[in-house]
N, C-alpha and C. Protein backbone atom coordinates (compact mmCIF):
# COMPACT_ATOMS: atom_id res chain seq x y z
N UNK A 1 -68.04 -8.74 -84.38
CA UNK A 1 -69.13 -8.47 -83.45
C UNK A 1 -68.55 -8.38 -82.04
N UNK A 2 -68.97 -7.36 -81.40
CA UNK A 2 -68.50 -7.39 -80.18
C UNK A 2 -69.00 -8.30 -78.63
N UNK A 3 -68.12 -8.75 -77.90
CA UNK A 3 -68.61 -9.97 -77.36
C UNK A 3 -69.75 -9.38 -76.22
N UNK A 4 -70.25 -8.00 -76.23
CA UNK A 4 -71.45 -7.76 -75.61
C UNK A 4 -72.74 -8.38 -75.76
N UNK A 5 -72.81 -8.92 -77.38
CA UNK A 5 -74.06 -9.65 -77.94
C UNK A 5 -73.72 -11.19 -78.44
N UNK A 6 -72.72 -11.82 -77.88
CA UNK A 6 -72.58 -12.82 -78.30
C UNK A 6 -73.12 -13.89 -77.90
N UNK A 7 -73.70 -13.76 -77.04
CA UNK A 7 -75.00 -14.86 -76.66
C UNK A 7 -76.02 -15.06 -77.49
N UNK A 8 -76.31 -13.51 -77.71
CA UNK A 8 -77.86 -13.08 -78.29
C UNK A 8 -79.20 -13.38 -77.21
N UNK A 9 -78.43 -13.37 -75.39
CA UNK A 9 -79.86 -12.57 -74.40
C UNK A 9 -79.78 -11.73 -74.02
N UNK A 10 -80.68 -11.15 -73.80
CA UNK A 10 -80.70 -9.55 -73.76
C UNK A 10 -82.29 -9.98 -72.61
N UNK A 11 -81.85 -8.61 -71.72
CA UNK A 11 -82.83 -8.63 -70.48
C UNK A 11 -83.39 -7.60 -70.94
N UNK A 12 -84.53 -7.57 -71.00
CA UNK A 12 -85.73 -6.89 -71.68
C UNK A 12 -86.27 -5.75 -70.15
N UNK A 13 -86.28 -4.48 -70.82
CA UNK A 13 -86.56 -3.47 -69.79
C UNK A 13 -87.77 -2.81 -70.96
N UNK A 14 -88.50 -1.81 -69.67
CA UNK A 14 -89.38 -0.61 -70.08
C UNK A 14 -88.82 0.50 -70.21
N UNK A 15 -89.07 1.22 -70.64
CA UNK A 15 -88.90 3.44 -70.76
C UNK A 15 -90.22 3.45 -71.48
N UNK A 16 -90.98 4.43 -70.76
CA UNK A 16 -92.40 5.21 -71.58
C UNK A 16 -93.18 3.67 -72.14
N UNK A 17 -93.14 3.53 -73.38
CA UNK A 17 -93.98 2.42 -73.93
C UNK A 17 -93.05 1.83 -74.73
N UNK A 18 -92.02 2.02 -74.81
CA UNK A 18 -90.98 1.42 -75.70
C UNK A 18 -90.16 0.54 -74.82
N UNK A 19 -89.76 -0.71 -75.90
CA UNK A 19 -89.09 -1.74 -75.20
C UNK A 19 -87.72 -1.42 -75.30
N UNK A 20 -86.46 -2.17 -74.44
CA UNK A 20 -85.02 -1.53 -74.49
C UNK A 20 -84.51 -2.92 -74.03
N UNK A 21 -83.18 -3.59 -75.01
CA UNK A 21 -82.62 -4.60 -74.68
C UNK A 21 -81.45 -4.59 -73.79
N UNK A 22 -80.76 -5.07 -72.74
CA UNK A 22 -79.61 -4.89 -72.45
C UNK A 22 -78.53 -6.23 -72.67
N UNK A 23 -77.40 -6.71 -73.42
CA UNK A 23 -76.76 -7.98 -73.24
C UNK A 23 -76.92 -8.42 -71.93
N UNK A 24 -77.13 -9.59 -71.61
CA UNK A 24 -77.40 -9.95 -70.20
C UNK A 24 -75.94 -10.28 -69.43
N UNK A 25 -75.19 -10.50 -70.15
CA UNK A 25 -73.64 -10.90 -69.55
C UNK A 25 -73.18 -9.58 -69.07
N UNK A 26 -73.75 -8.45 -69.17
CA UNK A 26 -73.57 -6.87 -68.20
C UNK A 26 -74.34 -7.00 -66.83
N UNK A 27 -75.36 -7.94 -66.83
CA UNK A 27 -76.49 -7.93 -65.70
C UNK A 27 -76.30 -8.63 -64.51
N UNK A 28 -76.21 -7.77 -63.19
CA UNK A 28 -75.67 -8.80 -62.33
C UNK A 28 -77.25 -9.09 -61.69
N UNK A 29 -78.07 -8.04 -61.34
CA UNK A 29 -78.83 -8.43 -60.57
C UNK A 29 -79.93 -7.29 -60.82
N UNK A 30 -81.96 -7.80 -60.83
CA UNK A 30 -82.29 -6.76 -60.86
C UNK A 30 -83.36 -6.54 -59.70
N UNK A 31 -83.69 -5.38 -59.49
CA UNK A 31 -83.82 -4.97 -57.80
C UNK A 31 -84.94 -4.21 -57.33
N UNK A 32 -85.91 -4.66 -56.78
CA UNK A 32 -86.55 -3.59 -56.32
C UNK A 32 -86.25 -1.96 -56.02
N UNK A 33 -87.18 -0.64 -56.22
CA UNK A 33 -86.53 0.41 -55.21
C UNK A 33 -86.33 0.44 -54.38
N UNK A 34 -85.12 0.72 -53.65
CA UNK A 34 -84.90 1.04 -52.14
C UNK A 34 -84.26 2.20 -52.12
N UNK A 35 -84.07 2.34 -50.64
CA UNK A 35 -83.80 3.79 -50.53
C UNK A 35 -82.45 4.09 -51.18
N UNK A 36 -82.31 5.56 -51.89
CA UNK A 36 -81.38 6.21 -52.58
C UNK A 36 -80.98 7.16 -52.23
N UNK A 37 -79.65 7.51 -51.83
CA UNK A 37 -79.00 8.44 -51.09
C UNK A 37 -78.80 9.54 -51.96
N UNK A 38 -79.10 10.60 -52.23
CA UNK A 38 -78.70 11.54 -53.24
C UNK A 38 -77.40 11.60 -52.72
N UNK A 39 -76.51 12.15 -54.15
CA UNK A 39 -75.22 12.45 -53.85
C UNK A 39 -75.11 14.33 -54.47
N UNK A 40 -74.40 15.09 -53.58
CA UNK A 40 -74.53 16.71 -54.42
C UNK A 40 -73.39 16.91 -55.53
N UNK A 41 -73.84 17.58 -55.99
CA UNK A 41 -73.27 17.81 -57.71
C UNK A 41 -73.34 16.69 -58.35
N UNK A 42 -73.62 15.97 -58.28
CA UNK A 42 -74.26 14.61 -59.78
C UNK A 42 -74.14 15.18 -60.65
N UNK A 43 -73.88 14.71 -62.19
CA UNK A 43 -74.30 14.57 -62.70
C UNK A 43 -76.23 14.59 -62.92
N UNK A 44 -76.86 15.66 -63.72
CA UNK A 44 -78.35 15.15 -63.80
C UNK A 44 -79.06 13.83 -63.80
N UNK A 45 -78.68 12.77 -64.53
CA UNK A 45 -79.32 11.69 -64.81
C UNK A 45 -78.61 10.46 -63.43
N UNK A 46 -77.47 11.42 -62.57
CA UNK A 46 -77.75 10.45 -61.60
C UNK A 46 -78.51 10.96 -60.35
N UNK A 47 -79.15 9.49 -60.05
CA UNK A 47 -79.76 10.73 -58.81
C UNK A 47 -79.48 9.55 -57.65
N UNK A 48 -78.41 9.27 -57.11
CA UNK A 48 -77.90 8.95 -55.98
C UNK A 48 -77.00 7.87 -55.98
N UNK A 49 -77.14 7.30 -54.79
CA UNK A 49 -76.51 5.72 -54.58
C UNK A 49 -77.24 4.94 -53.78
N UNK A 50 -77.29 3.64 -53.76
CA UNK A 50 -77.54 2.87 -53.09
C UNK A 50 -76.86 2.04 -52.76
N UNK A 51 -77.16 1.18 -51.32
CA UNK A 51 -76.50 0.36 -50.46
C UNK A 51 -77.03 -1.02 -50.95
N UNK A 52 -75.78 -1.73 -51.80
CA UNK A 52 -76.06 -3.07 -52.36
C UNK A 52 -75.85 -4.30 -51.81
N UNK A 53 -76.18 -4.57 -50.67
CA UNK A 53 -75.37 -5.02 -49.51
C UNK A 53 -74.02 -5.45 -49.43
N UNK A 54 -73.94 -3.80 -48.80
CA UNK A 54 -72.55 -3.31 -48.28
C UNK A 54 -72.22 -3.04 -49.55
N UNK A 55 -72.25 -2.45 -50.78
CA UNK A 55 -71.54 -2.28 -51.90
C UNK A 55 -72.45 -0.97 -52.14
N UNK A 56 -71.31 0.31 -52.49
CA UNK A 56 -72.42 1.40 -52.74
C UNK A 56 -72.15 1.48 -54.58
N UNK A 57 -73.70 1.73 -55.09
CA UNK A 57 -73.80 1.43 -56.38
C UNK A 57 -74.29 2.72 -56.81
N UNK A 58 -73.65 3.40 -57.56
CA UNK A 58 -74.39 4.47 -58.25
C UNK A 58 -75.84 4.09 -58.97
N UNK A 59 -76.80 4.98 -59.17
CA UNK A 59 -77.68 4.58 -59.44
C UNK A 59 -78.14 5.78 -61.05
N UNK A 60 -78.04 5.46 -61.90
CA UNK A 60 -78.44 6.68 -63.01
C UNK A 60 -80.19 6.26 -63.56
N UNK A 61 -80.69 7.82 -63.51
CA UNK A 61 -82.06 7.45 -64.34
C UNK A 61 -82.02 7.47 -65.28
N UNK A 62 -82.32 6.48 -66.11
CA UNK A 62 -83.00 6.27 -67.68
C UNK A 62 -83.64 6.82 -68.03
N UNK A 63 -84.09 7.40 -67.57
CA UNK A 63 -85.34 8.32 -68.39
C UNK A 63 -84.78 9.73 -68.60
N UNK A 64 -83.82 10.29 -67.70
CA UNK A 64 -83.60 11.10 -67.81
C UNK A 64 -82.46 11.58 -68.61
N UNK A 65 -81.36 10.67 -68.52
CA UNK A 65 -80.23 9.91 -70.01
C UNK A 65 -80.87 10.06 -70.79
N UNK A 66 -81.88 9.68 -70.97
CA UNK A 66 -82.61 9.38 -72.45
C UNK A 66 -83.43 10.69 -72.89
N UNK A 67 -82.96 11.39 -72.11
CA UNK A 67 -84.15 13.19 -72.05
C UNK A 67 -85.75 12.20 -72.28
N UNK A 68 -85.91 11.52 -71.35
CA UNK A 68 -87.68 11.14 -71.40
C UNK A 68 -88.99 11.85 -70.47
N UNK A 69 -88.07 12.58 -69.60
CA UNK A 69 -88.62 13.52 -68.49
C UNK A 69 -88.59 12.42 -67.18
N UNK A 70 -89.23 12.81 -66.32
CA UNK A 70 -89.53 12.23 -64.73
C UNK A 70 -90.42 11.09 -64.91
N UNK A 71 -90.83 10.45 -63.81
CA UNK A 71 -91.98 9.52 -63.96
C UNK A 71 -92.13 9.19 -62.13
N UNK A 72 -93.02 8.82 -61.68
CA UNK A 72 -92.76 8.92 -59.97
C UNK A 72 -92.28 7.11 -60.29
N UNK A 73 -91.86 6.68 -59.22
CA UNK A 73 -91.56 5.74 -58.92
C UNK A 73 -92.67 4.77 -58.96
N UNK A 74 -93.28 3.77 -59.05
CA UNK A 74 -94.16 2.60 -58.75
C UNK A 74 -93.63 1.33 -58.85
N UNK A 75 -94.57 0.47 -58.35
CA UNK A 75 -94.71 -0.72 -58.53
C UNK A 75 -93.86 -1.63 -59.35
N UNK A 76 -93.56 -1.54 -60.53
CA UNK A 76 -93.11 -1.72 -61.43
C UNK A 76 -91.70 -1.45 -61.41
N UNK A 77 -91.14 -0.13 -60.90
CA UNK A 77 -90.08 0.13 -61.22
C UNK A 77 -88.84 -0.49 -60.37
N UNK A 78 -87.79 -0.99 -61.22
CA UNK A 78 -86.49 -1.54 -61.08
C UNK A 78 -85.40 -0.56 -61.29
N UNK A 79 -84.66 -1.12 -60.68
CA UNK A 79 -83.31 -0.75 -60.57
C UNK A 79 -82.48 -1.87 -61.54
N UNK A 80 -81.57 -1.91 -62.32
CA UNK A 80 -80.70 -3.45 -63.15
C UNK A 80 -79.69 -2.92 -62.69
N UNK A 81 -79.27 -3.88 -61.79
CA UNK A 81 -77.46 -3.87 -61.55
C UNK A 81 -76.36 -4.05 -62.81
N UNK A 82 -75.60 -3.35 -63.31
CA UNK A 82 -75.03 -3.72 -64.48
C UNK A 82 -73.42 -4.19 -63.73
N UNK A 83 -72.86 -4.86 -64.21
CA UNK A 83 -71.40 -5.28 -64.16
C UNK A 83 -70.55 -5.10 -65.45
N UNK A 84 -69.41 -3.83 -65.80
CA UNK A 84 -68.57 -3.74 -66.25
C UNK A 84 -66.78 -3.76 -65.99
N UNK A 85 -66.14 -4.64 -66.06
CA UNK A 85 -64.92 -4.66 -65.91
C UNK A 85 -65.05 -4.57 -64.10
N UNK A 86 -64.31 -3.58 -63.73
CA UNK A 86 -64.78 -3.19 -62.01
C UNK A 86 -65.64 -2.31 -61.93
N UNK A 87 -66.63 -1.50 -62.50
CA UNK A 87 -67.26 -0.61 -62.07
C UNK A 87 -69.06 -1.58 -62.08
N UNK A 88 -69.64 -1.28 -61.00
CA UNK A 88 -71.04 -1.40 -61.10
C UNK A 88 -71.74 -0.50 -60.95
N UNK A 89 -72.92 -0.56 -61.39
CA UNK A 89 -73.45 0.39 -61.60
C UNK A 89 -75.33 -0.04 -61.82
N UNK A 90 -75.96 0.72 -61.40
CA UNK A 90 -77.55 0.59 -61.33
C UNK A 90 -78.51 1.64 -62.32
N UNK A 91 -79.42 1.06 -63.05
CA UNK A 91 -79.84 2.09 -63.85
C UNK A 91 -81.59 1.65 -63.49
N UNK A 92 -82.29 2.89 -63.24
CA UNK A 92 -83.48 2.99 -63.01
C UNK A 92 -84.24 2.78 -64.10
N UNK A 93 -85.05 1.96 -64.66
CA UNK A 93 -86.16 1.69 -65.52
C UNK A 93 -87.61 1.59 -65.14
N UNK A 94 -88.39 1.98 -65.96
CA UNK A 94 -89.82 1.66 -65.62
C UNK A 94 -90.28 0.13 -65.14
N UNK A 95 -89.71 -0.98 -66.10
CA UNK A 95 -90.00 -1.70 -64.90
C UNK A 95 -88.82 -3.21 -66.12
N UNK A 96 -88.94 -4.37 -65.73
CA UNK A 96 -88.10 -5.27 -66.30
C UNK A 96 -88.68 -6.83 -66.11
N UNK A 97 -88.88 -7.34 -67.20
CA UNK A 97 -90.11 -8.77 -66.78
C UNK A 97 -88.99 -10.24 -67.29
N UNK A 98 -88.54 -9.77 -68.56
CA UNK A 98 -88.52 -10.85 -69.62
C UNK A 98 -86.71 -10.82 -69.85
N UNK A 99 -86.64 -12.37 -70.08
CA UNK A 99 -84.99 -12.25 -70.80
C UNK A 99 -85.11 -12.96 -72.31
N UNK A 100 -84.85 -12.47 -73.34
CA UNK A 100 -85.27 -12.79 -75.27
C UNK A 100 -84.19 -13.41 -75.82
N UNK A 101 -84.39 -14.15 -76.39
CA UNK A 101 -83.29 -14.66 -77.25
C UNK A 101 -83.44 -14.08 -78.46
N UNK A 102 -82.50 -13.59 -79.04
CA UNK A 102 -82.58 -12.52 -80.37
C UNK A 102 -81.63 -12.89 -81.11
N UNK A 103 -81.61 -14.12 -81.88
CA UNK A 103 -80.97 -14.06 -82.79
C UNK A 103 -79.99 -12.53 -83.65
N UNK A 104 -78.72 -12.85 -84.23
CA UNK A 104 -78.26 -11.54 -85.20
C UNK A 104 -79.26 -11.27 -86.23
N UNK A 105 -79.79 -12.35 -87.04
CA UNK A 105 -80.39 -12.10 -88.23
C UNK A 105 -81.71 -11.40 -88.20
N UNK A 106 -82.04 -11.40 -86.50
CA UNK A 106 -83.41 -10.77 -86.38
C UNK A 106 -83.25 -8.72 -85.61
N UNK A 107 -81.97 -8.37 -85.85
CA UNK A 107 -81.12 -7.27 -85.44
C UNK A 107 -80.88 -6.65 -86.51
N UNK A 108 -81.67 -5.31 -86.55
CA UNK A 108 -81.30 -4.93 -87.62
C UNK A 108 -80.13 -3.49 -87.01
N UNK A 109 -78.91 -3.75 -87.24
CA UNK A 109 -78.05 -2.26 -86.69
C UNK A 109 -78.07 -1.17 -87.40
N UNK A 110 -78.39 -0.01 -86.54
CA UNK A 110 -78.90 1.15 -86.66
C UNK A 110 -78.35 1.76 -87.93
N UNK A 111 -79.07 2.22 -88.30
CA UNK A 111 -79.17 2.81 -89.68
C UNK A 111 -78.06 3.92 -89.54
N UNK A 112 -77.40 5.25 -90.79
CA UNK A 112 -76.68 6.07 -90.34
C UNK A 112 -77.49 7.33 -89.98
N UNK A 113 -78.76 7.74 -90.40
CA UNK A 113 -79.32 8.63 -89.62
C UNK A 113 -79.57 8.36 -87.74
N UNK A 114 -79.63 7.28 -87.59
CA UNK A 114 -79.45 6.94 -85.96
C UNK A 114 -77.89 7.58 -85.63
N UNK A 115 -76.89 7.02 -86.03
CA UNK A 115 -75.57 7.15 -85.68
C UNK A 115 -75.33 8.55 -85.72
N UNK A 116 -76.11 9.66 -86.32
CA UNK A 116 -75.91 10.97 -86.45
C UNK A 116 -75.26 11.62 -85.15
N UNK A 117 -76.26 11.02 -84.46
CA UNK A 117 -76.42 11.75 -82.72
C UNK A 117 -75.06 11.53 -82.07
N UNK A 118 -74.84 12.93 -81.35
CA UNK A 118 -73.27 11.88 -80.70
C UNK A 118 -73.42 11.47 -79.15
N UNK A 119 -74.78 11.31 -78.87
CA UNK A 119 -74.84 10.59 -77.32
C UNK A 119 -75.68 9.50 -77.85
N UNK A 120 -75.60 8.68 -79.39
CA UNK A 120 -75.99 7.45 -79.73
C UNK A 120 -76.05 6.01 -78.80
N UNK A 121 -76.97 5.97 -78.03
CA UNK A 121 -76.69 4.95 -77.02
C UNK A 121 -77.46 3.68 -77.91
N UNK A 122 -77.79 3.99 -79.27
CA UNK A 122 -78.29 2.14 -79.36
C UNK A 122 -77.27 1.66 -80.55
N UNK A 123 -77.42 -0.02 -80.32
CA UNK A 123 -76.89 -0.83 -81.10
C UNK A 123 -77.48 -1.47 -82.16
N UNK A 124 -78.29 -1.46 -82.25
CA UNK A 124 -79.33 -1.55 -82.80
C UNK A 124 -81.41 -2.14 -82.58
N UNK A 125 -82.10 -2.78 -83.60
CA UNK A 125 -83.22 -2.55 -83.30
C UNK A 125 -83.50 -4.14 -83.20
N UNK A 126 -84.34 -4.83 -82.06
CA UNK A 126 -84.37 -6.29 -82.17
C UNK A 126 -85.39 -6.39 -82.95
N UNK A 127 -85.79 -7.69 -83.51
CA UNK A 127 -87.69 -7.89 -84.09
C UNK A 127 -87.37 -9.16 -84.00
N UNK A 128 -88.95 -9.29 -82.62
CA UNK A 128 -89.22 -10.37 -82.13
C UNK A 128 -90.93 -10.86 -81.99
N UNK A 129 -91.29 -11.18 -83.26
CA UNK A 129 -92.49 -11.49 -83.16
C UNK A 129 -93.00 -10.05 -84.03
N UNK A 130 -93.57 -9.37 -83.55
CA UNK A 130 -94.39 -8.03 -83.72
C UNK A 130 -93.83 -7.07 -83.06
N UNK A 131 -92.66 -7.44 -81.97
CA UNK A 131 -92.14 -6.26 -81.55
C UNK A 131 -90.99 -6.13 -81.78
N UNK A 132 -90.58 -4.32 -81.74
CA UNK A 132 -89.57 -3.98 -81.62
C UNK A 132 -88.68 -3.71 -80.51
N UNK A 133 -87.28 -3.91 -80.18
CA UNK A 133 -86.63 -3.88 -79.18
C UNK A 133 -85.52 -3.49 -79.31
N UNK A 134 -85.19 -1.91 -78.72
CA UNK A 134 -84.01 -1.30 -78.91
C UNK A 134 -82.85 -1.78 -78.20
N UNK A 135 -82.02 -2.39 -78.86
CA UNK A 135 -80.60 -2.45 -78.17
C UNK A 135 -79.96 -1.83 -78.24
N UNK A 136 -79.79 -1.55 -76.60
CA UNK A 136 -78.53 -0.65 -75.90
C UNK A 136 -77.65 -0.64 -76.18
N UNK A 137 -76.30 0.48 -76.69
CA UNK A 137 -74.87 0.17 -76.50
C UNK A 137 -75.03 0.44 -74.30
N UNK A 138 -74.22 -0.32 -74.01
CA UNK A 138 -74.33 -0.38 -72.26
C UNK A 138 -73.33 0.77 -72.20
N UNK A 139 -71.89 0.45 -72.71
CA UNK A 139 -71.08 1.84 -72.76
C UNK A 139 -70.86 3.11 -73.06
N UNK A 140 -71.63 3.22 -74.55
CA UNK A 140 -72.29 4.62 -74.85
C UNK A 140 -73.02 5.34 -73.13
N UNK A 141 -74.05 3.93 -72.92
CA UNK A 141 -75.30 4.66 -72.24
C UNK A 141 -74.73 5.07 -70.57
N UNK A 142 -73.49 4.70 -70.45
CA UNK A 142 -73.00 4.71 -69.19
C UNK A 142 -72.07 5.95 -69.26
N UNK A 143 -71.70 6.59 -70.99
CA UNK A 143 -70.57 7.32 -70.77
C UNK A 143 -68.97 6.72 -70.43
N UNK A 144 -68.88 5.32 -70.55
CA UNK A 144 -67.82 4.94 -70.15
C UNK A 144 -67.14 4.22 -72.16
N UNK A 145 -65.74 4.35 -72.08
CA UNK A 145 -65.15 3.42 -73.48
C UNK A 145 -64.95 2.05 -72.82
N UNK A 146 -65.49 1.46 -73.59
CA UNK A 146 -65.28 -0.20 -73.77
C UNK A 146 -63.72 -0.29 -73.48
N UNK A 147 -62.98 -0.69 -72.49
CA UNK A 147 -62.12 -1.09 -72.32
C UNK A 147 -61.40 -2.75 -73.02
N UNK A 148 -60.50 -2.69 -73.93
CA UNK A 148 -60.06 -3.41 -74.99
C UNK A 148 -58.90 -4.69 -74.57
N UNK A 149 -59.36 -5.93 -74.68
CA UNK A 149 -58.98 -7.01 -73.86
C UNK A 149 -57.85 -7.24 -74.45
């Protein structure tokens, strides 16, 4: 098992109506919107940077990674600071409340029709209570390889 889920918490985010887990040992901090500097030629799904005090953080939309379309900004919506190796990085979600303890045995990993896809960003599916909760691969979803200790 890889030591991304070896806690088993996962910081619980929104997209559309579906829930999305992230390992929390990636999570540095999560953030209101503030202002976002577009950067030109991005990548699509990023749409700028922001000033993290004094730290500029790329910022990528989730929704749009995820081909979910646009959504305007509100109330709700967060930014999750992620921490990998040296790179940080900010990903826009609909919004982020809860941190879950998810046991393995309650994880079911993705079936091989999931794995078909080759921009496969989950790890598998949580069940917690009545709900379901997709876990993120963080590195798939960043485009970056897991760098090997």
């Amino acid at each position: 098992m890889s030591k991304a889920i070896e806690n088993n918490q996962f910081v619980i985010f929104r997209l559309e109506n579906e829930d999305y887990g992230l390992p929390i040992n990636f999570v540095e901090t999560i953030e209101r919107v503030s202002e976002i500097t577009r950067v030109p030629n991005a990548p699509y799904y990023i749409i700028g940077v922001l000033n993290l005090r004094g730290e500029v953080v790329p910022v990528i939309d989730l929704r749009k990674r995820f081909s979910l379309g646009g959504k305007e900004i509100g109330d709700e919506t967060r930014i999750i600071i992620l921490s990998l190796e040296e790179m940080v990085v900010g990903i826009l979600v609909d919004g982020s409340s809860e941190v879950l303890t998810i046991e393995n045995d309650m994880i079911d990993h993705t079936t091989s029709l999931v794995n078909t896809f080759d921009d496969d960003y989950i790890n598998g599916i949580g069940k917690v209570n009545e709900r379901m909760i997709i876990i993120v691969d963080v590195y798939k979803m960043l485009g970056v390889a897991e760098i090997e200790n």
